[in-house]
PDB file of N, CA and C in Angstrom:
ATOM      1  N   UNK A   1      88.149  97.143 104.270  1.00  0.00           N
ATOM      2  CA  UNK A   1      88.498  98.032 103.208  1.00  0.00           C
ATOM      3  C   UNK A   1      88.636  97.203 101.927  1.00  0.00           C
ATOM      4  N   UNK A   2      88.425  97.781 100.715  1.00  0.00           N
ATOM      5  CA  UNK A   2      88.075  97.098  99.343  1.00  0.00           C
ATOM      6  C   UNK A   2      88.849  97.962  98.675  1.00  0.00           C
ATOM      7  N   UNK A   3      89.637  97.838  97.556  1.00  0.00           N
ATOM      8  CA  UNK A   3      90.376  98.559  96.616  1.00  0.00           C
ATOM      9  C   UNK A   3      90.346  97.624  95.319  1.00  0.00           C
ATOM     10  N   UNK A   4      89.596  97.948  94.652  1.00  0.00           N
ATOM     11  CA  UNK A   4      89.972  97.795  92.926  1.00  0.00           C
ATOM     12  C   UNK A   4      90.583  98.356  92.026  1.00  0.00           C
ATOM     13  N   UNK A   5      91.538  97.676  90.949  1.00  0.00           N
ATOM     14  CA  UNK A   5      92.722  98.670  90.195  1.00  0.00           C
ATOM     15  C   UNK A   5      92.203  97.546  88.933  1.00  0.00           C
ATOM     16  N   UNK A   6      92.310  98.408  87.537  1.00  0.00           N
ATOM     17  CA  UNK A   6      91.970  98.078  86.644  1.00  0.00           C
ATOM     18  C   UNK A   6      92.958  99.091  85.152  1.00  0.00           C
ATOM     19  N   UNK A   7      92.848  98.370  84.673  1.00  0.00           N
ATOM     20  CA  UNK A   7      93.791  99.489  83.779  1.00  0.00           C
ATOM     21  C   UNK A   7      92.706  99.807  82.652  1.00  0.00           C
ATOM     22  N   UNK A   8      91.190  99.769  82.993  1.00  0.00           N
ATOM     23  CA  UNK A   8      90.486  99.989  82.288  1.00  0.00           C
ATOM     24  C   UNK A   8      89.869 101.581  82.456  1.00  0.00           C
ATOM     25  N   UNK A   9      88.773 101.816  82.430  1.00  0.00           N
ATOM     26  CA  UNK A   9      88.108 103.004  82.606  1.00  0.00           C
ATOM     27  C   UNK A   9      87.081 102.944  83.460  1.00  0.00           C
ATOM     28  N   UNK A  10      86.626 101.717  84.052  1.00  0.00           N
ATOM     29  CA  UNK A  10      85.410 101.371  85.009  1.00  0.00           C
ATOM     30  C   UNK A  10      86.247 100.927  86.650  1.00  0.00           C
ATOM     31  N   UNK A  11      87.677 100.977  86.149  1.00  0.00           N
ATOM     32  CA  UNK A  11      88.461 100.248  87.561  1.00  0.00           C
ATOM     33  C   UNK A  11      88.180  99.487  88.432  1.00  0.00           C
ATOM     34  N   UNK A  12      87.607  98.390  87.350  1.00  0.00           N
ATOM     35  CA  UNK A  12      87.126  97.271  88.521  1.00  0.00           C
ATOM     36  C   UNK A  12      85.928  97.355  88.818  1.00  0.00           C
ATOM     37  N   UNK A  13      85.151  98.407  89.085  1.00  0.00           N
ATOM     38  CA  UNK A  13      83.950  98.694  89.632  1.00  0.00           C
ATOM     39  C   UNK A  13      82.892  97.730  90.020  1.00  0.00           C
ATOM     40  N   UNK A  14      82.645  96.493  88.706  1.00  0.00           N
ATOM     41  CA  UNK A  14      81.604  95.401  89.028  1.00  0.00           C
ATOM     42  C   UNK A  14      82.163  94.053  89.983  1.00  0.00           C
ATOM     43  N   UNK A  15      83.431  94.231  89.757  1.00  0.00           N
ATOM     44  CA  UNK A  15      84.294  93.112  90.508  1.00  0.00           C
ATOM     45  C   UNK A  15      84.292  93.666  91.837  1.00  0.00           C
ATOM     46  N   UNK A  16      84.608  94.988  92.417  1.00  0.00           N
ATOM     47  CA  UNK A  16      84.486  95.692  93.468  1.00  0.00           C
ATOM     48  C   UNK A  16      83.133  95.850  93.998  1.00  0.00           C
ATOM     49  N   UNK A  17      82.106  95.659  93.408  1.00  0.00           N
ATOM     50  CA  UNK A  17      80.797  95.315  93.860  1.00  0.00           C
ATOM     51  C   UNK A  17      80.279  93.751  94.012  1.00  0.00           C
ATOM     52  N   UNK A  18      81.002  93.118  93.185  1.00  0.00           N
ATOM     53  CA  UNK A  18      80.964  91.103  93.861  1.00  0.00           C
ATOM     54  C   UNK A  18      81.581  91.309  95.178  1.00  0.00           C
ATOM     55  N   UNK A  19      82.887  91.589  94.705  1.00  0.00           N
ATOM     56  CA  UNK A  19      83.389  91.315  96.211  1.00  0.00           C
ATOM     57  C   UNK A  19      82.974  91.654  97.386  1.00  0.00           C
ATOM     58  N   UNK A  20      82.525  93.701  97.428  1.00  0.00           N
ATOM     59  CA  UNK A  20      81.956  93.691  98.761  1.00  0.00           C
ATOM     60  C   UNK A  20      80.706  93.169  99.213  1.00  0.00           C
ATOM     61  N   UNK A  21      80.340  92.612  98.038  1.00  0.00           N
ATOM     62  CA  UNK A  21      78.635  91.739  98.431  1.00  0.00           C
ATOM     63  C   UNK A  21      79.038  90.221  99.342  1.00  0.00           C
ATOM     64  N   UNK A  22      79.968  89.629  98.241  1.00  0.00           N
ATOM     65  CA  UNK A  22      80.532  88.420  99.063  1.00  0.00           C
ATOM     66  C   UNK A  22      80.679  88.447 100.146  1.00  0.00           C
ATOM     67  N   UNK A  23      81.925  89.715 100.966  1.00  0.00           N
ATOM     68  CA  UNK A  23      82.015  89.353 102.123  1.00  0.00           C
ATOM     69  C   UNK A  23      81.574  90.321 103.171  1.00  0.00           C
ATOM     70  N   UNK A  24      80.329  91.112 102.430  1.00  0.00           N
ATOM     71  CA  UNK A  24      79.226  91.403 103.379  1.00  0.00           C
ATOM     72  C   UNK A  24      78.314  90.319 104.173  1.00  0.00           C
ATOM     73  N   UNK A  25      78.266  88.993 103.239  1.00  0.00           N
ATOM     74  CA  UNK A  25      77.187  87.955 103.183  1.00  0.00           C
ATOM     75  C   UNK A  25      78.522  87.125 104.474  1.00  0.00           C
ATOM     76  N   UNK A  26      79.643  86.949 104.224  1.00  0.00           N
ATOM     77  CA  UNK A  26      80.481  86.918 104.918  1.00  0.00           C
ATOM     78  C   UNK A  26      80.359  87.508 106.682  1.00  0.00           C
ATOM     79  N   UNK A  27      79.793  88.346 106.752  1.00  0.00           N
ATOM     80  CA  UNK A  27      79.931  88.958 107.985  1.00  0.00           C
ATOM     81  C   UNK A  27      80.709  89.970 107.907  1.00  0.00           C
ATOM     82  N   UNK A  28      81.145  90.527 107.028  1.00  0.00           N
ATOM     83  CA  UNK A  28      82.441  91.451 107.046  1.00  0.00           C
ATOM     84  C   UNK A  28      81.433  92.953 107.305  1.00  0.00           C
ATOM     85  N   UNK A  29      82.314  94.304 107.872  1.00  0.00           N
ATOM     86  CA  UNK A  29      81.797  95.355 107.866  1.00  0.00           C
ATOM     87  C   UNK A  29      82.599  96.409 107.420  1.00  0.00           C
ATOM     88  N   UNK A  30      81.983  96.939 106.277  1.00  0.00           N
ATOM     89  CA  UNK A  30      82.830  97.989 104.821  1.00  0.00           C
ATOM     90  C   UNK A  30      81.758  99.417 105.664  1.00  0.00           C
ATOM     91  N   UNK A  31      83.105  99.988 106.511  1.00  0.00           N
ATOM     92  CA  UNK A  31      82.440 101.523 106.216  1.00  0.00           C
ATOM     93  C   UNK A  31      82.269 102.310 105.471  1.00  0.00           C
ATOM     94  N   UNK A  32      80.958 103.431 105.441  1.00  0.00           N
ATOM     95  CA  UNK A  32      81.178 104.667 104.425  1.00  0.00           C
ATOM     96  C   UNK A  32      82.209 105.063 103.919  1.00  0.00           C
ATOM     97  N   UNK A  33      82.794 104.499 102.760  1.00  0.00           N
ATOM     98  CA  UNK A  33      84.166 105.216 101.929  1.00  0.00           C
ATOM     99  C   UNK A  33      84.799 104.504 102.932  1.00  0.00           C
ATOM    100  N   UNK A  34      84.859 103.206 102.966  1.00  0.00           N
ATOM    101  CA  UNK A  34      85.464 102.161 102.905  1.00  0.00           C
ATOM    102  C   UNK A  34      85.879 100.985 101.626  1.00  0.00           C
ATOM    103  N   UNK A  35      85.947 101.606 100.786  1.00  0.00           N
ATOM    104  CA  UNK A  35      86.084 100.874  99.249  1.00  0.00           C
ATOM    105  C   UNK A  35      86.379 102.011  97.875  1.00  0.00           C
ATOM    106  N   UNK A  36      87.333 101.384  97.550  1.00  0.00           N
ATOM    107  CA  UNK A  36      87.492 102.393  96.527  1.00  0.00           C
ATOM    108  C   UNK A  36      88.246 101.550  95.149  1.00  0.00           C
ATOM    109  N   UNK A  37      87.196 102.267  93.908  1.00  0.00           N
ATOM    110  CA  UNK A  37      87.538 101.654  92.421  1.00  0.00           C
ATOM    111  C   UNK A  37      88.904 103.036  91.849  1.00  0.00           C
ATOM    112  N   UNK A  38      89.992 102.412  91.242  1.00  0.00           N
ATOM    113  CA  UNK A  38      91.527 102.989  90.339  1.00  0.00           C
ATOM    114  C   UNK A  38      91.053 102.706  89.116  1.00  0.00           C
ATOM    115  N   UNK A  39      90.299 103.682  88.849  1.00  0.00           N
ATOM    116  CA  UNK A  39      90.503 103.221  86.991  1.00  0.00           C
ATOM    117  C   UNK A  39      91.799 103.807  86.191  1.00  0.00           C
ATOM    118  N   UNK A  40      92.277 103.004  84.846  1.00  0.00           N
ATOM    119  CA  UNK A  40      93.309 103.218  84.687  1.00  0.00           C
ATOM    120  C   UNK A  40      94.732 103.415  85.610  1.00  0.00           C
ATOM    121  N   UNK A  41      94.874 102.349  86.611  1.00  0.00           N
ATOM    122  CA  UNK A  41      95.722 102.318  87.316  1.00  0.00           C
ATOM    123  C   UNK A  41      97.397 101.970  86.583  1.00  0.00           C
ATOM    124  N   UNK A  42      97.578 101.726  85.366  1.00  0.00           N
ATOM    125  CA  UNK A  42      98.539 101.446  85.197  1.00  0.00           C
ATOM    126  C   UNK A  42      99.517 102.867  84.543  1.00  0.00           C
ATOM    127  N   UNK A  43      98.386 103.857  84.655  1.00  0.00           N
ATOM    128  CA  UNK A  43      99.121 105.071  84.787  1.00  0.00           C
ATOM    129  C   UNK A  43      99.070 106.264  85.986  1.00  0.00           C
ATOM    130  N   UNK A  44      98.674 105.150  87.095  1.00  0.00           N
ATOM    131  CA  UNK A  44      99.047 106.440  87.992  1.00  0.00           C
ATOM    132  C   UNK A  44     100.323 105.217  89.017  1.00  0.00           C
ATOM    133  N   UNK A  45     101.246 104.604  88.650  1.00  0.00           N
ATOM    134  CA  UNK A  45     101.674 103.879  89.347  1.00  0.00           C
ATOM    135  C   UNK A  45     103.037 103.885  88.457  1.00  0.00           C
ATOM    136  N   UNK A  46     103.886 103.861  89.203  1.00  0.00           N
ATOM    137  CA  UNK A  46     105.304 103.736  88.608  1.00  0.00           C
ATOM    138  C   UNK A  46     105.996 102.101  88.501  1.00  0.00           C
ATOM    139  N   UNK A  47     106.752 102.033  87.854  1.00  0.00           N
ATOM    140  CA  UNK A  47     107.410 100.192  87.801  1.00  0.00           C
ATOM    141  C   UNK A  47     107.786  99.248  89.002  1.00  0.00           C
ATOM    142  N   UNK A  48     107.986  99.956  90.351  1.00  0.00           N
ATOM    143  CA  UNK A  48     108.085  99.722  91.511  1.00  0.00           C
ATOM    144  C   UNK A  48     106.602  99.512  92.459  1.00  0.00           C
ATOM    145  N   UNK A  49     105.439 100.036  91.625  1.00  0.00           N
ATOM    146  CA  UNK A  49     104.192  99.937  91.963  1.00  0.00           C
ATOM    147  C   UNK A  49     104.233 100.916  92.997  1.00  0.00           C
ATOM    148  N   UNK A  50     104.594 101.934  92.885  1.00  0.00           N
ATOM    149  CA  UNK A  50     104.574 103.222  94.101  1.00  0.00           C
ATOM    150  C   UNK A  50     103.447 104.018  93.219  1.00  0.00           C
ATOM    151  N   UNK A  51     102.145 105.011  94.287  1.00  0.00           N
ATOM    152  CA  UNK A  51     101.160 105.664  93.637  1.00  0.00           C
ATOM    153  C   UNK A  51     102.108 107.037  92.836  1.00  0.00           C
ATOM    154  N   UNK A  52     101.899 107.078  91.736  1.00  0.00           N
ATOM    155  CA  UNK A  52     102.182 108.636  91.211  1.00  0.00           C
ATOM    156  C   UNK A  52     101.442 109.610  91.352  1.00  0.00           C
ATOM    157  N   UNK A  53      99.718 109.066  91.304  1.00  0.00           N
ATOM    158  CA  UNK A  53      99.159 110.095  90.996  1.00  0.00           C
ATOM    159  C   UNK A  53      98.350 111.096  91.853  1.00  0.00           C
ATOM    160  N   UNK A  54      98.786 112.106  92.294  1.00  0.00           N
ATOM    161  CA  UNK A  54      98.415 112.794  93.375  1.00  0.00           C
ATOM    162  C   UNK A  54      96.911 112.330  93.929  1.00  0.00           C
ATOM    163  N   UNK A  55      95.853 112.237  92.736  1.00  0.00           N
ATOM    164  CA  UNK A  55      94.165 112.434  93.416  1.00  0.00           C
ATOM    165  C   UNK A  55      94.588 110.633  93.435  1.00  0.00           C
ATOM    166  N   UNK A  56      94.978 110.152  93.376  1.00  0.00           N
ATOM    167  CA  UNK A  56      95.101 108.505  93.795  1.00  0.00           C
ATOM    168  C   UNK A  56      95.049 108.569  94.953  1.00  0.00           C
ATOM    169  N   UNK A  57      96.566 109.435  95.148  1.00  0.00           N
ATOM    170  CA  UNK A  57      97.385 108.789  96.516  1.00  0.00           C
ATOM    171  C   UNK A  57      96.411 109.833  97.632  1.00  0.00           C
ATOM    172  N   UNK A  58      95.672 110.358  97.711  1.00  0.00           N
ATOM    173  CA  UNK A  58      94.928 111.020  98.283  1.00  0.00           C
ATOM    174  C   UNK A  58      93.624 110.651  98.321  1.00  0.00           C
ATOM    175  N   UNK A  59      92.790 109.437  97.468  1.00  0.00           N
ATOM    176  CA  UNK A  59      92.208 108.678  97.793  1.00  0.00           C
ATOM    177  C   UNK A  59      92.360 107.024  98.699  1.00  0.00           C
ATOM    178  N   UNK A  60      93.187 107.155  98.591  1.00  0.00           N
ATOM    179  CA  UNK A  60      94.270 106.191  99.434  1.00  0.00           C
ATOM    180  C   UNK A  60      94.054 106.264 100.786  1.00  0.00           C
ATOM    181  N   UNK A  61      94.124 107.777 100.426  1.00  0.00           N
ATOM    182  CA  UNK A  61      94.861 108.296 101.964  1.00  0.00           C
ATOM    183  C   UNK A  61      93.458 108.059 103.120  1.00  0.00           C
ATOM    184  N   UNK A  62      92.983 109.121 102.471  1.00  0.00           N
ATOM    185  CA  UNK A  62      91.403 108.628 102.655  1.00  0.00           C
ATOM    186  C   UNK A  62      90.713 107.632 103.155  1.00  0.00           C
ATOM    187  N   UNK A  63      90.959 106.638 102.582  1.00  0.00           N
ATOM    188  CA  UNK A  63      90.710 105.012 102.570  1.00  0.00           C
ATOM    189  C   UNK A  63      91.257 105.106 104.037  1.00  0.00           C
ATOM    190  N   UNK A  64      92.846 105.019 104.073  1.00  0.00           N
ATOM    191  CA  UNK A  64      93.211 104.786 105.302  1.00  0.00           C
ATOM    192  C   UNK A  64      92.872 105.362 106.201  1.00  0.00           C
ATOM    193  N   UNK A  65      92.466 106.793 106.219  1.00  0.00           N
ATOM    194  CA  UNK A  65      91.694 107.417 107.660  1.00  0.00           C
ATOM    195  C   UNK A  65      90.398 107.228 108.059  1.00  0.00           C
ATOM    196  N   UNK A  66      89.706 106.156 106.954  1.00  0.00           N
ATOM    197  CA  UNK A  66      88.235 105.757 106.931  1.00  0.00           C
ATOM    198  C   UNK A  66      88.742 104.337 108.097  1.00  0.00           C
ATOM    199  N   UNK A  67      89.605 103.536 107.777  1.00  0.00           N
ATOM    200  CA  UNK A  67      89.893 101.921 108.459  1.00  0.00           C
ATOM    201  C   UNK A  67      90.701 102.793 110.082  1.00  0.00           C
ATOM    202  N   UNK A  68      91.590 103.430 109.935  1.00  0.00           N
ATOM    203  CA  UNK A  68      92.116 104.445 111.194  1.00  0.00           C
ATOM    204  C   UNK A  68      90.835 104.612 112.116  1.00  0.00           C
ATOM    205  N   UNK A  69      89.822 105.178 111.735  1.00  0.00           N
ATOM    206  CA  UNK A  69      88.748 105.831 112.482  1.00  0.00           C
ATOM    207  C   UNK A  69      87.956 104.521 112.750  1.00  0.00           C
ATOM    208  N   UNK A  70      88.012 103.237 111.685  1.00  0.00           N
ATOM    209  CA  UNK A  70      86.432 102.403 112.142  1.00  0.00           C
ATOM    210  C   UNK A  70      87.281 101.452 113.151  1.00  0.00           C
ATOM    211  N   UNK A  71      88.721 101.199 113.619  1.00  0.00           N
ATOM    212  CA  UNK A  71      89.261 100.215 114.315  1.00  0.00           C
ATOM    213  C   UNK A  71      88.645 100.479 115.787  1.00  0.00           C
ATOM    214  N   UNK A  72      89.031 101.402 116.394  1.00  0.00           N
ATOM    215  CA  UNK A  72      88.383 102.255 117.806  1.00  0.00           C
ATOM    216  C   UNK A  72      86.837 101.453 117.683  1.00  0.00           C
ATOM    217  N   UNK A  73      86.101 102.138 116.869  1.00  0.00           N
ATOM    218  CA  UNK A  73      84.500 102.011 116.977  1.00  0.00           C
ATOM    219  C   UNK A  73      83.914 100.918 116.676  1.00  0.00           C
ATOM    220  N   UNK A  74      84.670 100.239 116.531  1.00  0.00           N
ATOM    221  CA  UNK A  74      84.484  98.471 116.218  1.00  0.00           C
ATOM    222  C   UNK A  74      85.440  97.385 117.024  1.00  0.00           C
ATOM    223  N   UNK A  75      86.352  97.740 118.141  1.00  0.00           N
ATOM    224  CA  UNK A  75      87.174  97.242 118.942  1.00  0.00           C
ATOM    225  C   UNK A  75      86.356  96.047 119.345  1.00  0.00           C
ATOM    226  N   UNK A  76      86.226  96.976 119.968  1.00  0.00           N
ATOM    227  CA  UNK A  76      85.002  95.383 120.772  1.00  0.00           C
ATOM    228  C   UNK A  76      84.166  94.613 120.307  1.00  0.00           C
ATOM    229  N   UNK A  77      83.423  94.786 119.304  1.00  0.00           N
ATOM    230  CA  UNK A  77      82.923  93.342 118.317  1.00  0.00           C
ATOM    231  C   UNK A  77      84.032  92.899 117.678  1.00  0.00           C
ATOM    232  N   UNK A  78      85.254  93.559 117.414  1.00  0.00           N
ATOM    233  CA  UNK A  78      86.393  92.812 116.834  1.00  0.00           C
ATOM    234  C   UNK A  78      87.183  91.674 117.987  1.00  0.00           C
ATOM    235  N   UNK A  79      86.932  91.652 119.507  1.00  0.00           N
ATOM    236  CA  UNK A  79      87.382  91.521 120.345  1.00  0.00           C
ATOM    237  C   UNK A  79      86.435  90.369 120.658  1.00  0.00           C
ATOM    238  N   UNK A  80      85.374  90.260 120.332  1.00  0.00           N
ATOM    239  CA  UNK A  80      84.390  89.004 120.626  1.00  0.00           C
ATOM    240  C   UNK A  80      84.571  88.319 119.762  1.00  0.00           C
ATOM    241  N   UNK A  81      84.988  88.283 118.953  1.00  0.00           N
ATOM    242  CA  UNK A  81      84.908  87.230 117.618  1.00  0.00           C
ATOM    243  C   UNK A  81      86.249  86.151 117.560  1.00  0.00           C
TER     244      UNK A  81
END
């Protein structure tokens, strides 16, 4: 899983595309909507760094039921390595 936060308007987006290239080349495996760019993150986040913003925290969420679902279906090449 990949998450970029940017307090810009592109949220990271080209840095979030180095990275998952890097550690694709890496061996790593990023499922479908396994990565996700926060633009303007410094307003959906409160001073404690907790998500405020509903379509955030629901892309989040997301995220996490994407890594939830690929652990099972990848056990066992995770288990050889």
């Amino acid at each position: 899983m990949i998450i970029s936060a940017s307090p810009l308007a592109t949220g990271g987006e080209k840095a979030l595309a180095l990275l998952e290239t890097t550690i694709k080349v890496m061996g790593a495996k990023i499922p479908k909507g396994g990565a996700v760019s926060i633009p303007f993150i410094v307003k959906k986040i409160d001073k404690e760094g907790v998500v405020t913003d509903k379509e955030t925290a629901e892309r989040l969420q997301q995220l996490m039921d994407v890594l939830i679902e690929f652990i099972p279906e990848n056990k066992k090449a995770l288990e050889e390595m």
